[in-house]
N, C-alpha and C. Protein backbone atom coordinates (compact mmCIF):
# COMPACT_ATOMS: atom_id res chain seq x y z
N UNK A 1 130.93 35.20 69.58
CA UNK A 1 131.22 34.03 70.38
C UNK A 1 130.88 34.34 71.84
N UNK A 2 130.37 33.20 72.78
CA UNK A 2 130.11 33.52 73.85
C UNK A 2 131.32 33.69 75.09
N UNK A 3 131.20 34.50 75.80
CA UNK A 3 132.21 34.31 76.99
C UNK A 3 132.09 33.03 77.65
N UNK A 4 133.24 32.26 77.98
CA UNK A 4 133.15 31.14 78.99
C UNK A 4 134.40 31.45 80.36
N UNK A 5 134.01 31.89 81.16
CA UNK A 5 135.16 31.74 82.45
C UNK A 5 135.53 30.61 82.68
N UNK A 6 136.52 30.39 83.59
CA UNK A 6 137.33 29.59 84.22
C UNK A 6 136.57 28.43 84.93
N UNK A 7 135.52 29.19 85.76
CA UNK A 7 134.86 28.18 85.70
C UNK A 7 133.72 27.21 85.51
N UNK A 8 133.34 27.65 84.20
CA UNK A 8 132.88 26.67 83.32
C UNK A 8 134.22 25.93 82.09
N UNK A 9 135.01 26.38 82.03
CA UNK A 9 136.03 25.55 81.15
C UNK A 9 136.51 24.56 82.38
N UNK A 10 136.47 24.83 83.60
CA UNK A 10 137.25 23.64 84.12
C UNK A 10 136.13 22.51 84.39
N UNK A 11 134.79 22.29 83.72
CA UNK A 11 134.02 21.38 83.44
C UNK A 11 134.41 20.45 82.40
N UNK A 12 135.43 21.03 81.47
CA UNK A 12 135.67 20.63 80.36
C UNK A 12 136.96 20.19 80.70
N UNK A 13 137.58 20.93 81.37
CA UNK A 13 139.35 20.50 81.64
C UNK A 13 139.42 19.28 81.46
N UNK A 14 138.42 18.17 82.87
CA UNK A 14 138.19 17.17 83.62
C UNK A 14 138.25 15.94 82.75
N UNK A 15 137.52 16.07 81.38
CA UNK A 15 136.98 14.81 81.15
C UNK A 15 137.09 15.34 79.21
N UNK A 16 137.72 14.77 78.85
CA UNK A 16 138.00 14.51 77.42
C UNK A 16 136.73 15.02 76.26
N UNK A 17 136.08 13.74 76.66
CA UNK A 17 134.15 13.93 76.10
C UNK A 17 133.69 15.23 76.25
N UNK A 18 133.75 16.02 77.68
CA UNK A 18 133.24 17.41 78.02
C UNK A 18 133.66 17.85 77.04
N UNK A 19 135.47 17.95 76.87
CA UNK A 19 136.21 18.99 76.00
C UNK A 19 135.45 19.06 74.65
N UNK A 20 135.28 17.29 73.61
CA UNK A 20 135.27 17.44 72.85
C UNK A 20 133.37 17.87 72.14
N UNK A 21 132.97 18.05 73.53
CA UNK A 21 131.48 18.83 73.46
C UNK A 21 131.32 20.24 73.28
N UNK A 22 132.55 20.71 74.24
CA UNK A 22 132.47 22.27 74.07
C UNK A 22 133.09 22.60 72.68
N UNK A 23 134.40 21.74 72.28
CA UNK A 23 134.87 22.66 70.99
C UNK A 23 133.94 22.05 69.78
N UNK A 24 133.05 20.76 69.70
CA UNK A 24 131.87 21.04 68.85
C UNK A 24 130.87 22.38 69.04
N UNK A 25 130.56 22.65 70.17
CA UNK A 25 129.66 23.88 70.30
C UNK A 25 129.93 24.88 70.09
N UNK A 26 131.72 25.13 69.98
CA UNK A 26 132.19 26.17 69.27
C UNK A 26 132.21 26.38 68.20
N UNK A 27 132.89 25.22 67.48
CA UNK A 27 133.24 25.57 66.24
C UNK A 27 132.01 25.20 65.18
N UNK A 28 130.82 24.31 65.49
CA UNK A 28 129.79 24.57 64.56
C UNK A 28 128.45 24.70 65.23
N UNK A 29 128.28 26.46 65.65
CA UNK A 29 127.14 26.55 66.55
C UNK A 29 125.87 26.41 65.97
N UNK A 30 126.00 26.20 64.38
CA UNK A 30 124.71 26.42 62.83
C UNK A 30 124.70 24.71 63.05
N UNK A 31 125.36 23.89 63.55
CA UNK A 31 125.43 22.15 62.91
C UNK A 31 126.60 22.15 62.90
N UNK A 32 126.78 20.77 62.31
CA UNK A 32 128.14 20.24 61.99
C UNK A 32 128.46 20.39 60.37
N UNK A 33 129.36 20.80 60.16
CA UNK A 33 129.93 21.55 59.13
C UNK A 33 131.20 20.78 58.44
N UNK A 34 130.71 19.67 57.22
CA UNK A 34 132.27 19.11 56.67
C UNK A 34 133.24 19.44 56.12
N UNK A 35 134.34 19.44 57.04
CA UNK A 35 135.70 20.63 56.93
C UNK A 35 136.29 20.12 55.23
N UNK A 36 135.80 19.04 54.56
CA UNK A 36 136.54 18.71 53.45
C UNK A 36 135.65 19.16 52.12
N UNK A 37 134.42 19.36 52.50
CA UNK A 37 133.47 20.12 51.11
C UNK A 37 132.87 20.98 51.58
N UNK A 38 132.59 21.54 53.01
CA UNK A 38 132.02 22.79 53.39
C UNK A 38 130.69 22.56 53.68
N UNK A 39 130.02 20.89 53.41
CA UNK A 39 128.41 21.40 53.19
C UNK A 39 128.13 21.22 54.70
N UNK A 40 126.60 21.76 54.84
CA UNK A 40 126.73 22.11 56.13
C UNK A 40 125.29 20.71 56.13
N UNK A 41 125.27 20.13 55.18
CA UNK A 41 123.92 19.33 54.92
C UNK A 41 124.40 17.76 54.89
N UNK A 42 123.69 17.16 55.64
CA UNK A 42 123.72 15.29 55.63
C UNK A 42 124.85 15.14 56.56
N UNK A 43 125.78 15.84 57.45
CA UNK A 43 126.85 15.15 57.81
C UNK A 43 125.68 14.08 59.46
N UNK A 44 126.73 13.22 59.16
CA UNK A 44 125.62 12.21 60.57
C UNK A 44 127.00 12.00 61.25
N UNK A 45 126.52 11.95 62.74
CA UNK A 45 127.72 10.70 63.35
C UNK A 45 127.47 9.08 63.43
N UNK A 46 128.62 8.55 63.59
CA UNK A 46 128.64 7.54 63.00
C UNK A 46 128.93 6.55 64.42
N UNK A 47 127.63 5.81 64.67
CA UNK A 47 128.10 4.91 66.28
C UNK A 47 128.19 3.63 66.24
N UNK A 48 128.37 3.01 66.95
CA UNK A 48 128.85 1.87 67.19
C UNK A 48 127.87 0.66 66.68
N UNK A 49 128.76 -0.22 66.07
CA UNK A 49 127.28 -1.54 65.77
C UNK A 49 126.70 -1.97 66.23
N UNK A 50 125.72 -1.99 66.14
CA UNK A 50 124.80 -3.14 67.61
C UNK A 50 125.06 -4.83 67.30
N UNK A 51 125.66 -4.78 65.77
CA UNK A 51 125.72 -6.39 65.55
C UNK A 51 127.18 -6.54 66.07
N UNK A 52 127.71 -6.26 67.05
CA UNK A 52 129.28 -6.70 67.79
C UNK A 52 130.38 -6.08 66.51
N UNK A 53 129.72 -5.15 65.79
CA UNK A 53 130.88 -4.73 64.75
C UNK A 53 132.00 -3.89 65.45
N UNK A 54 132.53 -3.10 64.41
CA UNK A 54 133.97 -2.46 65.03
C UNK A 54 133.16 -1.27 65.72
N UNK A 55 133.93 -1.26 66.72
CA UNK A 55 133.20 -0.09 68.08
C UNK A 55 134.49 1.65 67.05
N UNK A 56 133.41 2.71 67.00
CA UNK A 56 133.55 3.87 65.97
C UNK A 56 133.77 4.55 67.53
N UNK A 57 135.15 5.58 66.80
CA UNK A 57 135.62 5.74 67.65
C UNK A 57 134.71 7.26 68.19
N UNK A 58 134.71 7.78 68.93
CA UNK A 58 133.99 8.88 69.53
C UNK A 58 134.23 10.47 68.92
N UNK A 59 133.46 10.65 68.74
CA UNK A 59 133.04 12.05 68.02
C UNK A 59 133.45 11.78 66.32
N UNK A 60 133.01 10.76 65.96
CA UNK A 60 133.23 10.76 64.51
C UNK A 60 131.91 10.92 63.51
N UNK A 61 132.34 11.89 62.55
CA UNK A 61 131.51 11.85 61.85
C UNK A 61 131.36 11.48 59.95
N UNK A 62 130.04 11.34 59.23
CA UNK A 62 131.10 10.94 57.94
C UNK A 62 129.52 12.16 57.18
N UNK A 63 130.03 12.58 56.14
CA UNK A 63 129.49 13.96 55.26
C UNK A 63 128.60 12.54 53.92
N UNK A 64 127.63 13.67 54.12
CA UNK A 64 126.67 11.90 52.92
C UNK A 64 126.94 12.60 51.79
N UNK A 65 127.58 14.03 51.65
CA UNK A 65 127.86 14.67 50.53
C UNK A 65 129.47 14.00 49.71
N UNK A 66 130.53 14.26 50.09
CA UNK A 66 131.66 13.65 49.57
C UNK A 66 131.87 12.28 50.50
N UNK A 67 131.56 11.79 51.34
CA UNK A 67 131.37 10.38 51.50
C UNK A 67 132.88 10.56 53.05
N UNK A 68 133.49 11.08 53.21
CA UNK A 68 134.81 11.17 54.03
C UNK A 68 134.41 11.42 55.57
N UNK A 69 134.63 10.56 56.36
CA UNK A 69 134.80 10.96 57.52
C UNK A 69 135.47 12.01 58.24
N UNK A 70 135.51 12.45 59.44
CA UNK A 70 135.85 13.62 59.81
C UNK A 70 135.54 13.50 61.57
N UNK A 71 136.59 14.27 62.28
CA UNK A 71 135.84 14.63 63.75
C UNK A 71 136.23 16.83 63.88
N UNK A 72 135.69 17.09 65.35
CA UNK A 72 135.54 18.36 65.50
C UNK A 72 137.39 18.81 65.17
N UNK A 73 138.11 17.96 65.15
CA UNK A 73 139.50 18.31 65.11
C UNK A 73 140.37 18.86 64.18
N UNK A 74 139.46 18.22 62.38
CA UNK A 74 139.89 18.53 61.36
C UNK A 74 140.15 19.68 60.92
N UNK A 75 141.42 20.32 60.22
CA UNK A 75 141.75 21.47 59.69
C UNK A 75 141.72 22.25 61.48
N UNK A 76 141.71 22.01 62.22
CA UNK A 76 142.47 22.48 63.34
C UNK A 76 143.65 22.77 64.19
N UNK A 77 143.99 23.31 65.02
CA UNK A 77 145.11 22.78 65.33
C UNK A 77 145.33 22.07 66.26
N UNK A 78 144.60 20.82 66.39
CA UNK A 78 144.34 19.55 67.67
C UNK A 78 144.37 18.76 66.49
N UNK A 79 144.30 18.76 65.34
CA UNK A 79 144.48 17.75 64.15
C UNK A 79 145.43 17.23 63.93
N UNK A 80 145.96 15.83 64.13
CA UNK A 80 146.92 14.52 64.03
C UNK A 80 147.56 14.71 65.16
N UNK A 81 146.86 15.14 66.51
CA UNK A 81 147.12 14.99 67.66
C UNK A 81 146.77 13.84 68.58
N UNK A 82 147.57 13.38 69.63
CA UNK A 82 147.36 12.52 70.63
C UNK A 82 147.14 12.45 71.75
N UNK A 83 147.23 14.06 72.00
CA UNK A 83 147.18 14.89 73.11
C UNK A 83 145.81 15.10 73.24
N UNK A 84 145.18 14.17 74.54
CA UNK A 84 143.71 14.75 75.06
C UNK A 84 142.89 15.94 74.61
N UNK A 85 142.19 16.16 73.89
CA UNK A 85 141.37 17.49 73.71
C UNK A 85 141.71 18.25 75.19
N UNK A 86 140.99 17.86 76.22
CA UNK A 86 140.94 18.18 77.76
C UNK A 86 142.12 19.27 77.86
N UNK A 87 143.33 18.48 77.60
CA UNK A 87 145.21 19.14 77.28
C UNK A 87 144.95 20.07 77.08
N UNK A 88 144.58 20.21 75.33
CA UNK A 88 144.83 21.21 74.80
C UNK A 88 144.01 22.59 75.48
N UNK A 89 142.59 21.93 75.89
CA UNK A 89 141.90 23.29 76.18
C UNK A 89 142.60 24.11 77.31
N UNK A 90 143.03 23.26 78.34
CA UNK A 90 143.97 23.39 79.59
C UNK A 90 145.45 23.78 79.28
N UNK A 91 145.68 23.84 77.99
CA UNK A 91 147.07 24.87 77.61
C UNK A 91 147.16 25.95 77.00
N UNK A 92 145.72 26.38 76.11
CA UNK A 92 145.74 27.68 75.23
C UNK A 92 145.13 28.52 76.35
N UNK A 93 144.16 28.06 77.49
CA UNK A 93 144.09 28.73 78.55
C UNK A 93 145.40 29.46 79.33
N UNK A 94 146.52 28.37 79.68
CA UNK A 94 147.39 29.10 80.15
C UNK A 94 148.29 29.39 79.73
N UNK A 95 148.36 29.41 77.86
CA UNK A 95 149.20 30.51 77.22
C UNK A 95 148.45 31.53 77.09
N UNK A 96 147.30 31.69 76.89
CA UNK A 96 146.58 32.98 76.65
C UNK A 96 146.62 33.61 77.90
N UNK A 97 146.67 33.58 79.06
CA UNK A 97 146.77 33.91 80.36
C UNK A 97 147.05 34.49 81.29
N UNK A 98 148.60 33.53 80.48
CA UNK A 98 149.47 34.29 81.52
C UNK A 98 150.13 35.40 81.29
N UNK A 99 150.57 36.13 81.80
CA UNK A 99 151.07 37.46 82.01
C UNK A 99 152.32 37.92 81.09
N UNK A 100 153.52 36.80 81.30
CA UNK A 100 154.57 36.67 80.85
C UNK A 100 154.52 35.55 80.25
N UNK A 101 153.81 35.10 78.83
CA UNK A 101 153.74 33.78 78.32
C UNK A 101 154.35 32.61 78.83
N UNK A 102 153.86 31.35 78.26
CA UNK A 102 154.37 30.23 78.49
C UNK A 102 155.14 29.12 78.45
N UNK A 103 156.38 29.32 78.77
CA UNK A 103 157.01 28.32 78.21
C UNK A 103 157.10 26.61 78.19
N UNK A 104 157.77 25.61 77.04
CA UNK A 104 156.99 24.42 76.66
C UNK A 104 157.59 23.35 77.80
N UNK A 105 158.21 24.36 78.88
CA UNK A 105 158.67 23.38 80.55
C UNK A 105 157.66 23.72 80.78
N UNK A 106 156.87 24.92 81.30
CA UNK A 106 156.20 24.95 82.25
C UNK A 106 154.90 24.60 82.06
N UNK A 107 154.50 24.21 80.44
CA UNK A 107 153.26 23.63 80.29
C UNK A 107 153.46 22.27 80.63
N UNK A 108 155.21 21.15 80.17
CA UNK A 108 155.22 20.12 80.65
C UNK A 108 154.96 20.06 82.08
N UNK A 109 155.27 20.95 83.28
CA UNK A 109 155.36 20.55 84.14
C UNK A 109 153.36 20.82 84.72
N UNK A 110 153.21 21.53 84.01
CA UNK A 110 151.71 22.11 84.82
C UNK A 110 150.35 20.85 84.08
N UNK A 111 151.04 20.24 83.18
CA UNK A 111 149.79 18.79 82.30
C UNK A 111 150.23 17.99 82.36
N UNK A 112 151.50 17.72 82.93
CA UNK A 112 151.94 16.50 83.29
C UNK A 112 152.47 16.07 81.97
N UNK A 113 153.50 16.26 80.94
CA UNK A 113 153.33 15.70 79.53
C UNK A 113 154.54 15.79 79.05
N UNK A 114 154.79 15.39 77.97
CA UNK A 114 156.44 15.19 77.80
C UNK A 114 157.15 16.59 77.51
N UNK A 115 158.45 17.06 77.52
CA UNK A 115 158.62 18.38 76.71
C UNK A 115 158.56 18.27 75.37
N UNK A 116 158.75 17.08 74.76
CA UNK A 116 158.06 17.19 72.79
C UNK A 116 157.07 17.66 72.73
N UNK A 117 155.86 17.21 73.50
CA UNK A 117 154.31 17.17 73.15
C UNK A 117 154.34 18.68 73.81
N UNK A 118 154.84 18.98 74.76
CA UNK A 118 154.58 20.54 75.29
C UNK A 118 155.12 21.51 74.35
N UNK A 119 155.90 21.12 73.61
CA UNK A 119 156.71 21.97 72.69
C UNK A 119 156.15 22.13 71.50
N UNK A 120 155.10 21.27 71.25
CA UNK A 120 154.43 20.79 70.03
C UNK A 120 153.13 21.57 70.35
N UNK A 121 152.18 21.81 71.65
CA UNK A 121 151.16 22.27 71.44
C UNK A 121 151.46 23.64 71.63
N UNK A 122 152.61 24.50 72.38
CA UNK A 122 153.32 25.32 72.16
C UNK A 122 152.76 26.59 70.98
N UNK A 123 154.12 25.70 70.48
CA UNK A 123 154.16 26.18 68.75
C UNK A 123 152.57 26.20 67.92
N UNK A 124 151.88 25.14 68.24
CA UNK A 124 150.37 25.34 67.75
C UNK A 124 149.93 26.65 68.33
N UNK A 125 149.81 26.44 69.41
CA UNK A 125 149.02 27.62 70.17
C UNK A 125 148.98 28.56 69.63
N UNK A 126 150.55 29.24 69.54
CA UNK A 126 151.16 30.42 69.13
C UNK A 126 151.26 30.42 68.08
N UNK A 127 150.88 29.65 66.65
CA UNK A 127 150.54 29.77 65.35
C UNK A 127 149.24 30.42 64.78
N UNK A 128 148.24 29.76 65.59
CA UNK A 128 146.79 30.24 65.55
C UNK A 128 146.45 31.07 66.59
N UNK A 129 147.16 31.96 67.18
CA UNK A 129 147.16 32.97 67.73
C UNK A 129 147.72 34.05 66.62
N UNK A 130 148.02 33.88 65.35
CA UNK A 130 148.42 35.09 64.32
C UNK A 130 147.73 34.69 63.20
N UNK A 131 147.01 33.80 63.21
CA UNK A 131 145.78 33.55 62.33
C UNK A 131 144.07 34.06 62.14
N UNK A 132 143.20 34.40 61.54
CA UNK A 132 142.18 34.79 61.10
C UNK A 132 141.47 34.33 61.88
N UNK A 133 140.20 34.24 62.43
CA UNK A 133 139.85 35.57 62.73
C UNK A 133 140.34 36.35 63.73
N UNK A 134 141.13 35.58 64.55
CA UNK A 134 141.81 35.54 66.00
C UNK A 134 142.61 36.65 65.80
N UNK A 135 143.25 37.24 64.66
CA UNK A 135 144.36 37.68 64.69
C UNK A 135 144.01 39.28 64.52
N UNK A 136 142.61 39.08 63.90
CA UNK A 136 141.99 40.82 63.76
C UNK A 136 141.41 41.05 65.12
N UNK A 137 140.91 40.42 65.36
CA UNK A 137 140.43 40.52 67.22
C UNK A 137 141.46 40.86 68.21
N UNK A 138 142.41 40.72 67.85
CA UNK A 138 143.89 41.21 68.67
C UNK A 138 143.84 42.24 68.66
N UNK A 139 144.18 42.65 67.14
CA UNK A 139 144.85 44.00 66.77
C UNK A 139 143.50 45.16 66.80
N UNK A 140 142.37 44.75 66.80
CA UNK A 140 141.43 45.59 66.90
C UNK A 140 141.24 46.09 68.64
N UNK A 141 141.77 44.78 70.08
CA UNK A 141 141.17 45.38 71.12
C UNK A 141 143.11 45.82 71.41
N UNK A 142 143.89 45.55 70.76
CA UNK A 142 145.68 46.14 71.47
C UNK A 142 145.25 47.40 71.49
């Protein structure tokens, strides 16, 4: 994976769309990859009608293999979230960060956001921080 500093992520902080550009470029640097059958073949995104149909919401995509829609979020942990992509990238930054971790006040107070939702991306953070591959990359540079 490539290094990104501070400041090139705070390109992404800014603006939602940025975010949800960089964690496509992360997570499928081969293509787009359907998190519900794996194939890495036919997935398209899916845009808006030109005949005044229903406006598709942004970064969606649907797999021509099992037929199911999907965005970069699925099987993630930003999945059945409401919380800005932008958020999230701007909170695993400053749990990963900081010195003396983060607690789910001081992320409310530093994103502006409720203490549920801070408490909620929290606990994500720090879930997939003891998860694969993330979790051998730890214990290999501790």
């Amino acid at each position: 994976m490539e290094k990104i500093n501070l400041n090139e992520l705070a390109k992404h902080f800014s603006d939602e769309d940025k975010a949800r550009e960089l964690v496509e470029k992360l997570r499928w640097k081969d293509g787009v990859v359907c998190p519900h059958c794996k194939s890495k073949e036919g997935a398209y995104k899916i845009e808006a009608k030109a005949s005044g149909g229903r406006k598709a919401r942004k970064g969606l995509y649907k797999c021509s293999g099992c037929r199911k829609q999907f965005t970069v979020t699925v099987g993630t942990i930003f999945e059945s979230s409401r919380i800005p992509l932008n958020k999230w990238l701007l909170a695993i930054h400053l749990v990963c960060f900081s010195k003396e971790g983060m607690s789910a006040h001081q992320l409310r107070r530093m994103l502006g956001i409720s203490y549920k939702s801070a408490w909620f991306m929290a606990h994500r953070i720090r879930f997939a921080m003891t998860q694969e591959p993330l979790f051998q990359q730890v214990k290999r540079n501790g």
